[in-house]
Protein backbone atom coordinates (compact mmCIF):
# COMPACT_ATOMS: atom_id res chain seq x y z
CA UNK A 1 7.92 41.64 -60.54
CA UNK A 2 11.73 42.98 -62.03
CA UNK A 3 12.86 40.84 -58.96
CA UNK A 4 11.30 37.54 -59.38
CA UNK A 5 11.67 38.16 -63.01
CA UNK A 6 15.17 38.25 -62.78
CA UNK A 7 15.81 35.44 -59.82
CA UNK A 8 13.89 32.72 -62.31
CA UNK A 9 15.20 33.63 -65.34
CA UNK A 10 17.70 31.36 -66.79
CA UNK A 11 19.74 34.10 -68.15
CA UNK A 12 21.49 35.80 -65.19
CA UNK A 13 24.81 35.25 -64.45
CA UNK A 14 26.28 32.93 -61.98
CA UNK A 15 23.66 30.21 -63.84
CA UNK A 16 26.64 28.23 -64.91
CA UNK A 17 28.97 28.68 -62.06
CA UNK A 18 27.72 26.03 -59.54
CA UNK A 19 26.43 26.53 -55.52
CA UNK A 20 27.15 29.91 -54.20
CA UNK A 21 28.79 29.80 -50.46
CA UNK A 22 25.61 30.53 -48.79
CA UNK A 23 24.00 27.59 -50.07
CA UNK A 24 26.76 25.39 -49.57
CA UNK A 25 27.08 26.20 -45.56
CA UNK A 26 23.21 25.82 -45.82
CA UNK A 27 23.62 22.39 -46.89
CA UNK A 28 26.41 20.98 -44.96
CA UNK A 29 24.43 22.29 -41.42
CA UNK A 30 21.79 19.86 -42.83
CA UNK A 31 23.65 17.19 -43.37
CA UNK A 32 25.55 17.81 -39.86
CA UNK A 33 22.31 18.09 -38.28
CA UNK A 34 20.92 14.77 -39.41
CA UNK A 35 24.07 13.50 -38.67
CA UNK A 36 24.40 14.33 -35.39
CA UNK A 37 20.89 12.77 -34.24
CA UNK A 38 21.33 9.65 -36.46
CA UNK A 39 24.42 8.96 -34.63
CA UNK A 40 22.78 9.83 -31.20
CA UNK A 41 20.21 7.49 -31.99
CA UNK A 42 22.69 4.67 -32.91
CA UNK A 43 24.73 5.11 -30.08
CA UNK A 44 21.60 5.16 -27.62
CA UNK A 45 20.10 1.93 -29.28
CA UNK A 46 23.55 -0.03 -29.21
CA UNK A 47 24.33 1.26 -25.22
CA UNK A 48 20.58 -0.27 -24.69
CA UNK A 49 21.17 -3.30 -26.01
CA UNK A 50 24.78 -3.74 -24.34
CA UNK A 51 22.44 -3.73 -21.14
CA UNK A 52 20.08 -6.07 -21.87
CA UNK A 53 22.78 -8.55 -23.32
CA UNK A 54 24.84 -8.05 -19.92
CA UNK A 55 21.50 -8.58 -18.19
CA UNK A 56 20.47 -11.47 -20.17
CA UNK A 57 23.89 -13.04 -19.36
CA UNK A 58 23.33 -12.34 -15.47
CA UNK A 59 20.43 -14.30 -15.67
CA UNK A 60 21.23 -17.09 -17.42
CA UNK A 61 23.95 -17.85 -15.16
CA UNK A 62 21.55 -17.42 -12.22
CA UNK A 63 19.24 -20.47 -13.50
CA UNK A 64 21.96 -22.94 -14.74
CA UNK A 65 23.27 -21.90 -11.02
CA UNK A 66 19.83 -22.91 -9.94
CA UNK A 67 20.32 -25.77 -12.08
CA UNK A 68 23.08 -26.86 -10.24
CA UNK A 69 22.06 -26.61 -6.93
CA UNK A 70 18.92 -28.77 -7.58
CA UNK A 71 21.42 -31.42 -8.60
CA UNK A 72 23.95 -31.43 -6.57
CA UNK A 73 23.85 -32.94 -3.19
CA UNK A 74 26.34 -30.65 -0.99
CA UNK A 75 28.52 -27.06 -1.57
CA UNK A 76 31.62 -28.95 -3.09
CA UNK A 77 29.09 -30.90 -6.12
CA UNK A 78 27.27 -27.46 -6.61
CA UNK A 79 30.95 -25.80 -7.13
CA UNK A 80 32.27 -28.24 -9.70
CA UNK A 81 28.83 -27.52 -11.46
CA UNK A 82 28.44 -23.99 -11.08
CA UNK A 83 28.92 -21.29 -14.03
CA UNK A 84 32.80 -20.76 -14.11
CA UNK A 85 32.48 -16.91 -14.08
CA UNK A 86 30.81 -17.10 -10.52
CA UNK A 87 33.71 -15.74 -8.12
CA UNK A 88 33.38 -16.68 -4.43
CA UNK A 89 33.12 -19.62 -1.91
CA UNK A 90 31.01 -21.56 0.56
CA UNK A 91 28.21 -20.72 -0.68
CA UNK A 92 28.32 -17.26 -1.12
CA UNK A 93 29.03 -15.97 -5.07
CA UNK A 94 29.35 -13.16 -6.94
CA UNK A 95 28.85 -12.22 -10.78
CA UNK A 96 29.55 -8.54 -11.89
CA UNK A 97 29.15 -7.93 -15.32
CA UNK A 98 31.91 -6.75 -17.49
CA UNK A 99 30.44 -3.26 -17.67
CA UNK A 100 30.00 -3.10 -13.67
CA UNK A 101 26.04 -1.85 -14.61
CA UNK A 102 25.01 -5.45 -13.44
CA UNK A 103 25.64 -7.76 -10.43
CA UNK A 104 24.44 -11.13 -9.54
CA UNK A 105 24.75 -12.47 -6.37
CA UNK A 106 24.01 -15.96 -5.33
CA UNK A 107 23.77 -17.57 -1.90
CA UNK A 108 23.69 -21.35 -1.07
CA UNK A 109 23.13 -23.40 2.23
CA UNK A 110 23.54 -27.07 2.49
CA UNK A 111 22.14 -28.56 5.76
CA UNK A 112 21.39 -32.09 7.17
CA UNK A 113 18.53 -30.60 9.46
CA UNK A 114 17.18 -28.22 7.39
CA UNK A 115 16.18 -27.79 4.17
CA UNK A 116 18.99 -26.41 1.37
CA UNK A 117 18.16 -23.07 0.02
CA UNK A 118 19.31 -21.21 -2.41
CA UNK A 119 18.47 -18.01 -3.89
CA UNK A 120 19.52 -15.80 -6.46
CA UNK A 121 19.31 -11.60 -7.03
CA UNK A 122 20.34 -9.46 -9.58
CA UNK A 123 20.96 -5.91 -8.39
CA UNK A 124 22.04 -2.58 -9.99
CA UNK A 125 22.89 0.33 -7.82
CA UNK A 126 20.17 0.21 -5.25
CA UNK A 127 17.89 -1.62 -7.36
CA UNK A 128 16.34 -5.29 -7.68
CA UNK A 129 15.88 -6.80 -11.17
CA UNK A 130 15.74 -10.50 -10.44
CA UNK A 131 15.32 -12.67 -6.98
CA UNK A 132 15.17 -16.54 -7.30
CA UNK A 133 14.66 -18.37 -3.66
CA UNK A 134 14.04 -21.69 -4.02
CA UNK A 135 13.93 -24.47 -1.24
CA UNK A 136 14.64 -28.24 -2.19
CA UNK A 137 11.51 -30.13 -0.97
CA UNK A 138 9.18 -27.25 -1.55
């Protein structure tokens, strides 16, 4: 009873003098702890939305691609139409995104026997997140 009489009481000591050390050190862990997982949590959320940005871009660019080939009549209309930041030639094109999670790949074929094709796949490692084929006349 002397003890807890003696912590409560408002007539010891150090009641004037502010934190002791202990206390402090207790207090700044806290603080560092919630710290440290709010900013784990931030950094998680804003790399998952960096993805899905980069992925949203990847397939945008494959349907205004597919766009494009539906309106274009051979491999030199589709290239003046295509997306800019396809690289590549003759019907084969490439996309990586800027973070190199991400690519798109796109393949066209133009023929006067057969039908044009064209088809579209988003890939990351090993992977498939998006395949487009589509046939004009289909």
């Amino acid at each position: 009873m002397f003890v807890m009489k003696r912590f409560f009481s408002k007539k010891h000591k150090n009641s004037g003098r502010g934190f002791t050390i202990a206390e402090a050190i207790i207090a700044m862990t806290v603080i560092l702890a919630v710290s440290a997982v709010a900013i784990t949590t931030i950094r998680m959320a804003m790399t998952s939305t960096s993805k899905d940005l980069m992925y949203e871009r990847l397939r945008i660019c494959a349907e205004n691609s597919l766009e494009a080939f539906k309106y274009s009549d051979d491999i030199a209309e589709f290239e003046s139409l295509k997306d800019d930041d396809l690289t590549g030639s003759d019907g084969l094109y490439t996309y990586v995104s800027s973070n190199e999670i991400y690519t798109l790949n796109i393949s066209v074929a133009y023929s006067d026997s057969e039908r044009d094709t064209f088809r579209a796949v988003i890939t990351s490692g090993s992977k498939s997140y998006l395949d487009i084929e589509y046939t004009k006349g289909e």
